[in-house]
N, C-alpha and C. Protein backbone atom coordinates (compact mmCIF):
# COMPACT_ATOMS: atom_id res chain seq x y z
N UNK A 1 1.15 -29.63 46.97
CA UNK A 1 2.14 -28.75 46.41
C UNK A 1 2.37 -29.05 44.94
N UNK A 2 2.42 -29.96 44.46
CA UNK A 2 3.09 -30.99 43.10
C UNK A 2 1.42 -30.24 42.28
N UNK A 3 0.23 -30.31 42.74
CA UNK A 3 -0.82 -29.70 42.42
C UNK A 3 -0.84 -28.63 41.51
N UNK A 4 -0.46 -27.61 42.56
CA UNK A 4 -0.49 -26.40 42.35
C UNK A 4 0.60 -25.64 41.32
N UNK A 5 1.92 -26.59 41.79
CA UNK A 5 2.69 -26.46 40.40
C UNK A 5 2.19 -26.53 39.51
N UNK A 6 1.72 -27.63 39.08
CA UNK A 6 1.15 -28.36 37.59
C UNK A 6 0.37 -27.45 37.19
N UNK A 7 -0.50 -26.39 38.06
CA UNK A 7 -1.41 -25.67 37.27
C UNK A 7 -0.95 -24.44 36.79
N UNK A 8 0.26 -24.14 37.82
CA UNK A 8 0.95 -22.88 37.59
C UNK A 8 1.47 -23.13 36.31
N UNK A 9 2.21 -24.12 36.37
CA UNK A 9 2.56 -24.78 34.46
C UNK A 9 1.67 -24.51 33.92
N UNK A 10 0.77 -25.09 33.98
CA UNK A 10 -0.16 -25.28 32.52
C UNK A 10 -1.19 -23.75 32.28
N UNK A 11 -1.29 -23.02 33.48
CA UNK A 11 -1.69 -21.38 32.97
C UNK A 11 -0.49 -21.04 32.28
N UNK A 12 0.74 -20.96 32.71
CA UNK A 12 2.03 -20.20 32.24
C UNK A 12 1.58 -20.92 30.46
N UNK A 13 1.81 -22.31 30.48
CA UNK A 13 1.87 -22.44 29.06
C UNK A 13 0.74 -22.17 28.30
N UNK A 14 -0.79 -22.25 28.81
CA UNK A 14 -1.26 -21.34 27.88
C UNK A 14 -1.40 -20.04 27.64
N UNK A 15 -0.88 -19.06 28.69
CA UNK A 15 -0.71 -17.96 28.42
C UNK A 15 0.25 -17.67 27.37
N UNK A 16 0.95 -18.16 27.25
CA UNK A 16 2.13 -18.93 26.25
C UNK A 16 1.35 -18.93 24.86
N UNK A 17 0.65 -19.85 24.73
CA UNK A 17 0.20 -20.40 23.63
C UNK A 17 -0.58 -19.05 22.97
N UNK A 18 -1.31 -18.47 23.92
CA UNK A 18 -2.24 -17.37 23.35
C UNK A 18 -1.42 -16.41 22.84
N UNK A 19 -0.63 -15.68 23.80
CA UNK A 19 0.14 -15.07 23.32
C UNK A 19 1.13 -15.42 21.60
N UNK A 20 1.79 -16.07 21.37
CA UNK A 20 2.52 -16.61 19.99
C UNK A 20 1.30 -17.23 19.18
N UNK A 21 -0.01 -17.39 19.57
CA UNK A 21 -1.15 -17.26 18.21
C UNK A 21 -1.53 -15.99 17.88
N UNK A 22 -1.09 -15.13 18.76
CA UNK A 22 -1.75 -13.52 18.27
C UNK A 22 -0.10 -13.22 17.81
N UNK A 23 1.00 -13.35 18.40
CA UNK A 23 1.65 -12.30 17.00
C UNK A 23 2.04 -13.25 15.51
N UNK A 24 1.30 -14.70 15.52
CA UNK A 24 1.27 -15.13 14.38
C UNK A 24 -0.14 -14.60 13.60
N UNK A 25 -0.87 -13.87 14.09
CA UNK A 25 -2.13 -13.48 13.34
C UNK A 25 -1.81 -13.23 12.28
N UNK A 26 -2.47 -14.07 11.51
CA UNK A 26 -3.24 -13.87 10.03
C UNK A 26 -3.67 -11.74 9.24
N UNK A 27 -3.03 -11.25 8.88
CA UNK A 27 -3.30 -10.13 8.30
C UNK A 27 -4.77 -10.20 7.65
N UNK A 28 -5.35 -9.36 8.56
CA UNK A 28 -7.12 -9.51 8.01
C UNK A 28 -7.32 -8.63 6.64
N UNK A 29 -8.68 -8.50 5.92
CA UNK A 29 -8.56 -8.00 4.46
C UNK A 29 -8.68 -6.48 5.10
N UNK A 30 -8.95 -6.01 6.35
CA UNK A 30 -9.16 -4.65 6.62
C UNK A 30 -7.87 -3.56 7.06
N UNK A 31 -6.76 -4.81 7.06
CA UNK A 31 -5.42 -4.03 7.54
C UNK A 31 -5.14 -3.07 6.46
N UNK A 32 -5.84 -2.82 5.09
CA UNK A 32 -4.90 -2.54 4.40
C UNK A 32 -5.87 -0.97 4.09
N UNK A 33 -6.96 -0.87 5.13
CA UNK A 33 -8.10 0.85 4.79
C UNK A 33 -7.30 1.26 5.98
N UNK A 34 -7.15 2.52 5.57
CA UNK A 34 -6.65 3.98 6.06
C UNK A 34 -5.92 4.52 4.82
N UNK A 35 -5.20 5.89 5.70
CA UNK A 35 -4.45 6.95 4.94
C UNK A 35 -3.32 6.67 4.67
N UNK A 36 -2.58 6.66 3.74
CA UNK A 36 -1.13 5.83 3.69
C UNK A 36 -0.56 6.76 3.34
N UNK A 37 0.93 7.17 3.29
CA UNK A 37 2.35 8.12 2.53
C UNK A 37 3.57 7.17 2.07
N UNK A 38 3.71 7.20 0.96
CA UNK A 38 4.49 6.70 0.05
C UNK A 38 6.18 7.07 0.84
N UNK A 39 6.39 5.72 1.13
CA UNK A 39 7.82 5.20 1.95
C UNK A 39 8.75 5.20 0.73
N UNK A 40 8.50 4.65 -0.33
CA UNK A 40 9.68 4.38 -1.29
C UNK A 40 9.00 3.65 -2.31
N UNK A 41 9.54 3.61 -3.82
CA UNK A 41 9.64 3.78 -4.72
C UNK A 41 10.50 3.14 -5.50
N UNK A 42 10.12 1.80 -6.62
CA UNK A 42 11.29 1.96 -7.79
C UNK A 42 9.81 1.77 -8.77
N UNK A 43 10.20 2.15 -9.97
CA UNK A 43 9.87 2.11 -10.81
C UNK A 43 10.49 1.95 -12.27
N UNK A 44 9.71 0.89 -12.97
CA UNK A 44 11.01 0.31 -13.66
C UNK A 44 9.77 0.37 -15.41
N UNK A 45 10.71 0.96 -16.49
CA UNK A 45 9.73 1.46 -17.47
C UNK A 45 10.07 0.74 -18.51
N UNK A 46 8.66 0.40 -19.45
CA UNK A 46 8.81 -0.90 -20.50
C UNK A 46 10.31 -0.54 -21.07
N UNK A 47 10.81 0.56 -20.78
CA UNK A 47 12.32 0.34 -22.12
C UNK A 47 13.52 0.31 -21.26
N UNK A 48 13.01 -0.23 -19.80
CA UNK A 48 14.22 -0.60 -18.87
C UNK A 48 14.54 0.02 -18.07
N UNK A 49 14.34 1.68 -18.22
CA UNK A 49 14.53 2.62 -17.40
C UNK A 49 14.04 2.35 -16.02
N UNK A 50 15.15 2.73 -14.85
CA UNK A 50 14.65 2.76 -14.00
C UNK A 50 14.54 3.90 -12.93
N UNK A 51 13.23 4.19 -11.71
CA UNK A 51 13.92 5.51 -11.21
C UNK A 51 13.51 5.08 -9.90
N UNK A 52 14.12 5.42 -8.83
CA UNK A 52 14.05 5.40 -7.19
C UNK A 52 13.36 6.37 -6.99
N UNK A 53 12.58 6.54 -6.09
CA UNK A 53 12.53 7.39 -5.13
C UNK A 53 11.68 7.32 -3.70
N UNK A 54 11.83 8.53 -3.20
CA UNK A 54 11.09 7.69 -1.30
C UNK A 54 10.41 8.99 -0.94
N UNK A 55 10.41 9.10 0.51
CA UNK A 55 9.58 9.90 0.82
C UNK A 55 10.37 11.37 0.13
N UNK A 56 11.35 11.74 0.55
CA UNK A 56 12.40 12.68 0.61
C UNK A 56 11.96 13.67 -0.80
N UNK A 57 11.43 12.88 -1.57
CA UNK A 57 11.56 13.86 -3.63
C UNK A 57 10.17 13.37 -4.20
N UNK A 58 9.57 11.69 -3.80
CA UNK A 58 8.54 11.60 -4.02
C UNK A 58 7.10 11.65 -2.88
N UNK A 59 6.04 12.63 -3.03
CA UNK A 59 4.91 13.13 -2.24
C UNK A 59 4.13 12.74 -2.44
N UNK A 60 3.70 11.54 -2.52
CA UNK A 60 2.26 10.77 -2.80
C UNK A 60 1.65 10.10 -1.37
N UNK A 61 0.00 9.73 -1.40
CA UNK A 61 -0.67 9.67 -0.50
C UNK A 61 -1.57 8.85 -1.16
N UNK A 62 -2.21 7.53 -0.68
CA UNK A 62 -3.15 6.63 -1.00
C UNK A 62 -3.84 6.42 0.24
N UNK A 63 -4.91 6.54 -0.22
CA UNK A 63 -6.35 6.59 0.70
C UNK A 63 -7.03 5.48 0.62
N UNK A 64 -7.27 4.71 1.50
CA UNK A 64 -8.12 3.21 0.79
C UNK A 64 -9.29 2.95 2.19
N UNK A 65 -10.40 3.14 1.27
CA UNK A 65 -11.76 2.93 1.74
C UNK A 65 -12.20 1.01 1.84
N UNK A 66 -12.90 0.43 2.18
CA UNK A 66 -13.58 -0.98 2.43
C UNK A 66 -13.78 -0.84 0.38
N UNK A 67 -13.79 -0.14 0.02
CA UNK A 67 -13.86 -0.40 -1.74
C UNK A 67 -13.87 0.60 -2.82
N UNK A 68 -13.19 2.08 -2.11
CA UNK A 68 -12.80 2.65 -2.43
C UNK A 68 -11.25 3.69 -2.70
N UNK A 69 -10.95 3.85 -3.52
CA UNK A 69 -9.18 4.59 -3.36
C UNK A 69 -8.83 5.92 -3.90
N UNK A 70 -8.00 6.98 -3.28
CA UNK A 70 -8.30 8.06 -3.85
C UNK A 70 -6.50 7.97 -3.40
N UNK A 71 -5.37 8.19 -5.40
CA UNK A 71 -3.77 8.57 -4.96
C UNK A 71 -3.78 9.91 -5.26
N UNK A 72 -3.25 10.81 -4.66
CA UNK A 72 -3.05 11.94 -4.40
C UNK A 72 -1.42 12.40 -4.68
N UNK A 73 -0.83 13.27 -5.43
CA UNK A 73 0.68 13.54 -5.77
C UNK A 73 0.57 14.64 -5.32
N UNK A 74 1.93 15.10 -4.85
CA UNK A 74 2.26 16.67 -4.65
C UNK A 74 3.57 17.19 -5.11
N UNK A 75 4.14 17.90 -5.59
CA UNK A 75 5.26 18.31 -5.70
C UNK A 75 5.97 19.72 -5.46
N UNK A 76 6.92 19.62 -4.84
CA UNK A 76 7.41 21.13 -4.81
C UNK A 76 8.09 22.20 -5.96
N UNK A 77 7.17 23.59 -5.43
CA UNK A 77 6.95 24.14 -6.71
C UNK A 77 7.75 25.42 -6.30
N UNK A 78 9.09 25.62 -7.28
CA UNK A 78 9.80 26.81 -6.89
C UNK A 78 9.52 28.19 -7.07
N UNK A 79 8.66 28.38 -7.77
CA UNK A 79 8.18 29.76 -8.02
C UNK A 79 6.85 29.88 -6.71
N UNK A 80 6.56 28.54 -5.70
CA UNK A 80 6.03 29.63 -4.38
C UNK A 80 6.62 28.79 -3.49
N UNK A 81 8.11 29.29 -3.15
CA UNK A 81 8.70 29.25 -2.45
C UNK A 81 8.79 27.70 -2.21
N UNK A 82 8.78 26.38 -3.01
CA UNK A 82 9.08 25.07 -2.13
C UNK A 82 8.31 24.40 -1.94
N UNK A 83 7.06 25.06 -1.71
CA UNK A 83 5.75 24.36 -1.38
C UNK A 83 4.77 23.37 -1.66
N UNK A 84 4.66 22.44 -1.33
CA UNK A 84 4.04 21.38 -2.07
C UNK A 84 2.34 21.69 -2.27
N UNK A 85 2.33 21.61 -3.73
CA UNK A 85 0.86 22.08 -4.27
C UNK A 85 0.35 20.38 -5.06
N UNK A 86 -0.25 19.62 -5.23
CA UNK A 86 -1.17 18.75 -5.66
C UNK A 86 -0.73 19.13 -7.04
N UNK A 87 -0.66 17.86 -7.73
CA UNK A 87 -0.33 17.95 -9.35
C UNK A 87 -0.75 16.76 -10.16
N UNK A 88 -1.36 16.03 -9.16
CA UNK A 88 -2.00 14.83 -9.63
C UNK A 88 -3.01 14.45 -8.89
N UNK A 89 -4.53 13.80 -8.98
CA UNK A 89 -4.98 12.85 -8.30
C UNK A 89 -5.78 11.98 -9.27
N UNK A 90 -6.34 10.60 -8.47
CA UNK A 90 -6.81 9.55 -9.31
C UNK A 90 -7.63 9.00 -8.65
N UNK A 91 -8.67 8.58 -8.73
CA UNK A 91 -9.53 7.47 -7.69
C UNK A 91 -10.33 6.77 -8.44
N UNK A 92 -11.45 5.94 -8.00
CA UNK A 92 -12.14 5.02 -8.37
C UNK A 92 -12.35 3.87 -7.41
N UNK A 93 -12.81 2.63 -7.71
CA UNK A 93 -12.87 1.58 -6.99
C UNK A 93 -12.00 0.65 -6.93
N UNK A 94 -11.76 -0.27 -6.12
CA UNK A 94 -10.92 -1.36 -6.73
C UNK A 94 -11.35 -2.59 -5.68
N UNK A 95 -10.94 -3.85 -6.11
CA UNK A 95 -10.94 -5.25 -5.77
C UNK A 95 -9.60 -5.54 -5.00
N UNK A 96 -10.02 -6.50 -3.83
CA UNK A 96 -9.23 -6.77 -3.22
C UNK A 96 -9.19 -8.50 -3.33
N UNK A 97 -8.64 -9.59 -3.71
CA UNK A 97 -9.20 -10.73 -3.52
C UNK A 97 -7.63 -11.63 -3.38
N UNK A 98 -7.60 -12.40 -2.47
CA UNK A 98 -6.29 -13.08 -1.88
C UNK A 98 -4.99 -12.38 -2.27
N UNK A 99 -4.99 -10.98 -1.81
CA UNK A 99 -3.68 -10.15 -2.18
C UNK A 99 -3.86 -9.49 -3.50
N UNK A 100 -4.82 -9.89 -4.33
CA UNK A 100 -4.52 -9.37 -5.70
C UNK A 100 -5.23 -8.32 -6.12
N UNK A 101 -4.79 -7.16 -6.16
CA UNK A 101 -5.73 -5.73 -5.89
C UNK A 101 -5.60 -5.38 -7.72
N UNK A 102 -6.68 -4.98 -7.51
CA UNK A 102 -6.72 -4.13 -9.11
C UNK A 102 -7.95 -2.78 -9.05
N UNK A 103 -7.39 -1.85 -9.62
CA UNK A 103 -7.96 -0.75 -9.48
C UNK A 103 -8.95 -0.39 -10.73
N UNK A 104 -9.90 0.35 -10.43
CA UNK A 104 -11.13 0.80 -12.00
C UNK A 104 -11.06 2.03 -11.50
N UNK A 105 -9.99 2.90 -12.48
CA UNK A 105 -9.55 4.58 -12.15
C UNK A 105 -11.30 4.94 -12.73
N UNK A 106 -11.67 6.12 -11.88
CA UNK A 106 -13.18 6.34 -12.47
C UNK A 106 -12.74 8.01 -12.65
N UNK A 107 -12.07 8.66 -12.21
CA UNK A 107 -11.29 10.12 -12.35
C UNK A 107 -10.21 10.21 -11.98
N UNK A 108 -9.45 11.24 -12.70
CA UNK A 108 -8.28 11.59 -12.57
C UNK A 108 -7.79 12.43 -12.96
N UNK A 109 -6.93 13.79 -13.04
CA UNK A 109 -6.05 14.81 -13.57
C UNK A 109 -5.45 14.51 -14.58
N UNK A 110 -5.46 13.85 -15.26
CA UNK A 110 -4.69 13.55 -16.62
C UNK A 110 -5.24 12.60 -17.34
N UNK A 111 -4.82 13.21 -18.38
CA UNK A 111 -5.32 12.05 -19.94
C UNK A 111 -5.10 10.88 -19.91
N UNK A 112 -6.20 10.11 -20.15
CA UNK A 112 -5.94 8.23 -20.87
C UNK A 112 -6.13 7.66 -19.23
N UNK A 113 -6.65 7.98 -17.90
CA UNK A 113 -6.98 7.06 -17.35
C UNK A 113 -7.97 6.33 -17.00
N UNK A 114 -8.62 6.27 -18.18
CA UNK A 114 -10.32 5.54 -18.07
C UNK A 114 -9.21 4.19 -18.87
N UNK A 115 -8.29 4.10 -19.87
CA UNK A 115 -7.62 2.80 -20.26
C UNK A 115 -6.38 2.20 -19.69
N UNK A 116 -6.16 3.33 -18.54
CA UNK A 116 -5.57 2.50 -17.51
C UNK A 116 -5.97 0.57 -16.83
N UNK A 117 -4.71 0.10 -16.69
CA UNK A 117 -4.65 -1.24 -15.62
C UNK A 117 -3.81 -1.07 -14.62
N UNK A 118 -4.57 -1.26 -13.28
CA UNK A 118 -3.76 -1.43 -12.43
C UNK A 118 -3.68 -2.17 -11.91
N UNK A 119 -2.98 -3.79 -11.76
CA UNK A 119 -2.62 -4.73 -10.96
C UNK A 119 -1.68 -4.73 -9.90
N UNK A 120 -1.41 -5.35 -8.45
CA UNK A 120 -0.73 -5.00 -8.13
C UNK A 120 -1.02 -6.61 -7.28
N UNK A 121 0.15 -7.06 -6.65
CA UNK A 121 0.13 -8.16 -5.27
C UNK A 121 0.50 -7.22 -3.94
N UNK A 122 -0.55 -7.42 -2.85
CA UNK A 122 -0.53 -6.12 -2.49
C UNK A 122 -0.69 -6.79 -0.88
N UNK A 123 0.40 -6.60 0.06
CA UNK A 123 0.64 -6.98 1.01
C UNK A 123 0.94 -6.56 2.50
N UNK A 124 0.87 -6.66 3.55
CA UNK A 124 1.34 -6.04 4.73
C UNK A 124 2.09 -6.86 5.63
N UNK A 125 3.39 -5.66 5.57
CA UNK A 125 4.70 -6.07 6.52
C UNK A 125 5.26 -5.07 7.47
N UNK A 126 5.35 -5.87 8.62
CA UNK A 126 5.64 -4.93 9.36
C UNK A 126 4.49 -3.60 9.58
N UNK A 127 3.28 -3.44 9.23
CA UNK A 127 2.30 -2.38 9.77
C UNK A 127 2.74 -1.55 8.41
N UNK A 128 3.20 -2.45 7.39
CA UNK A 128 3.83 -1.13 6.06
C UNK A 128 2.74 -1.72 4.45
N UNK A 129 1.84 -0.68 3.91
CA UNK A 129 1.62 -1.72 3.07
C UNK A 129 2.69 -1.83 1.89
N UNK A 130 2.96 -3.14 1.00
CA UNK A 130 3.57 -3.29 0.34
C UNK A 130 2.90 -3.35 -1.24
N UNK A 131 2.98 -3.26 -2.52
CA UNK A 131 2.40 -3.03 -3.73
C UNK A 131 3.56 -3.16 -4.32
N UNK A 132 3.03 -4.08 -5.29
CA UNK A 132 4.25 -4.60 -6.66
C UNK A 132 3.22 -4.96 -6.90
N UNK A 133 3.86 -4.50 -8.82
CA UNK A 133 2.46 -4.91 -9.78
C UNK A 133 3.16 -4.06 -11.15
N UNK A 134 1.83 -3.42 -12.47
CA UNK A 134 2.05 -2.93 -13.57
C UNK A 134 1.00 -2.32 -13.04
N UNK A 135 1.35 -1.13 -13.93
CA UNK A 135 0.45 -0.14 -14.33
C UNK A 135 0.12 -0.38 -15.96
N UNK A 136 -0.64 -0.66 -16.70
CA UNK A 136 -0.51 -0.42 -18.22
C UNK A 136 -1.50 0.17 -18.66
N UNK A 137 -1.07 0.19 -20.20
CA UNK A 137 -2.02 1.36 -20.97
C UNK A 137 -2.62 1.17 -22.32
N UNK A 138 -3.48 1.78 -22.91
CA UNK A 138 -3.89 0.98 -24.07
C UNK A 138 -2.91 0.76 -25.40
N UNK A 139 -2.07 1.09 -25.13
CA UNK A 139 -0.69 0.87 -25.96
C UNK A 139 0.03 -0.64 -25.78
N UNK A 140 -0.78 -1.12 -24.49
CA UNK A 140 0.01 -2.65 -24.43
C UNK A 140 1.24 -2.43 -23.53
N UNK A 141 1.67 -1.54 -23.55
CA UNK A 141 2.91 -1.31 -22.60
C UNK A 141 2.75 -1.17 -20.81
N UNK A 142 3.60 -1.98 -20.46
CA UNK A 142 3.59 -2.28 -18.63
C UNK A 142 4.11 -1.18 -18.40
N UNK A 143 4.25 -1.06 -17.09
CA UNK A 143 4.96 0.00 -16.16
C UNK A 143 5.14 -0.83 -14.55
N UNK A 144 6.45 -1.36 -14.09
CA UNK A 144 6.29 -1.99 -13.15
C UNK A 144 6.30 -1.15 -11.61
N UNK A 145 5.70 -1.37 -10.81
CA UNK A 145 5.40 -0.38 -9.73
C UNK A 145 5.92 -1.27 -8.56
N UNK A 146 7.08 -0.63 -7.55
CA UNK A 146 7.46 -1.74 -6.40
C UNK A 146 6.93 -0.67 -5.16
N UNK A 147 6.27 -0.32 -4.54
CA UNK A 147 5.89 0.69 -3.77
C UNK A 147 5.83 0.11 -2.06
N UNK A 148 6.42 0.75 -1.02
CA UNK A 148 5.80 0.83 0.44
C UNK A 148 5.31 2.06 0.66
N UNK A 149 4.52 2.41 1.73
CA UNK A 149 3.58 2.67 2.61
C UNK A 149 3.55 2.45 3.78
N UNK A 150 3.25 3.94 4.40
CA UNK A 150 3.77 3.58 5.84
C UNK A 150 2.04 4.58 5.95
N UNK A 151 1.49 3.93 7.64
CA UNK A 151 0.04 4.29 7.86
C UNK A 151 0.25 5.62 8.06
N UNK A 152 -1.04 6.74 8.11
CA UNK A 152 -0.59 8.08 8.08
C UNK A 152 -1.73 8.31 9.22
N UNK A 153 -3.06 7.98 9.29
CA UNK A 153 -4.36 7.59 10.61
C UNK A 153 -4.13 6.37 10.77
């Protein structure tokens, strides 16, 4: 009897053990490819300015490939009725290496982003990705970016 306990223990505790090594898992470098939608927003500008925003006013979408990224903007446009029409996009490649992502914009809808920088420390919490970093420009001037992401596939 004293036997059979002991083993019933010692399955229970490693079922135990296995279990609390998997929800301590390590965030692999692949958690962070799929379709993402922009959760929230501050943004804080070299002359101090700062502006909020979240899903609710800001419509952005980041796409991230094994080494590729495509951000996507939309905004609602009152002359057709509300509707969110695309008013920005950007892509290119980027590096991923112990959290520290940096982007090489290769196209985009607007002027000056071939002298774009994008750095960012770029993390996952809670199944959300997280991004803080600068954006800068060949002017020398930062742009600080605090961004979540919630998965969209």
């Amino acid at each position: 009897m004293n036997q059979k306990l002991s083993r019933a223990i010692i399955v229970c505790l490693l079922f135990s053990a296995t279990a609390f090594a998997q929800s301590k898992k390590k965030t692999t470098t692949a958690d962070h490819i799929g379709t993402w939608r922009l959760l929230s927003q501050k943004v804080t500008y070299p002359n101090g300015q700062i502006s909020i925003g979240d899903s609710s006013n800001v419509f952005q979408h980041k796409i991230l490939t094994p080494k590729t990224f495509v951000v996507v903007i939309e905004k609602k446009i009152p002359a057709y009725d509300n509707k969110k029409l695309c008013v920005s996009v950007a892509g290119g490649h980027y590096t991923l290496v112990d959290g520290n992502y940096e982007e090489l914009t290769e196209y985009a809808a607007f002027k000056g982003f071939e002298t774009m920088q994008v750095k960012y420390k770029l993390t996952m919490e809670n199944g959300k990705l997280h991004t803080v970093g600068t954006l800068g420009s060949s002017n020398g001037e930062s742009t600080i970016y605090d961004e979540v992401y919630v998965r969209e596939d």
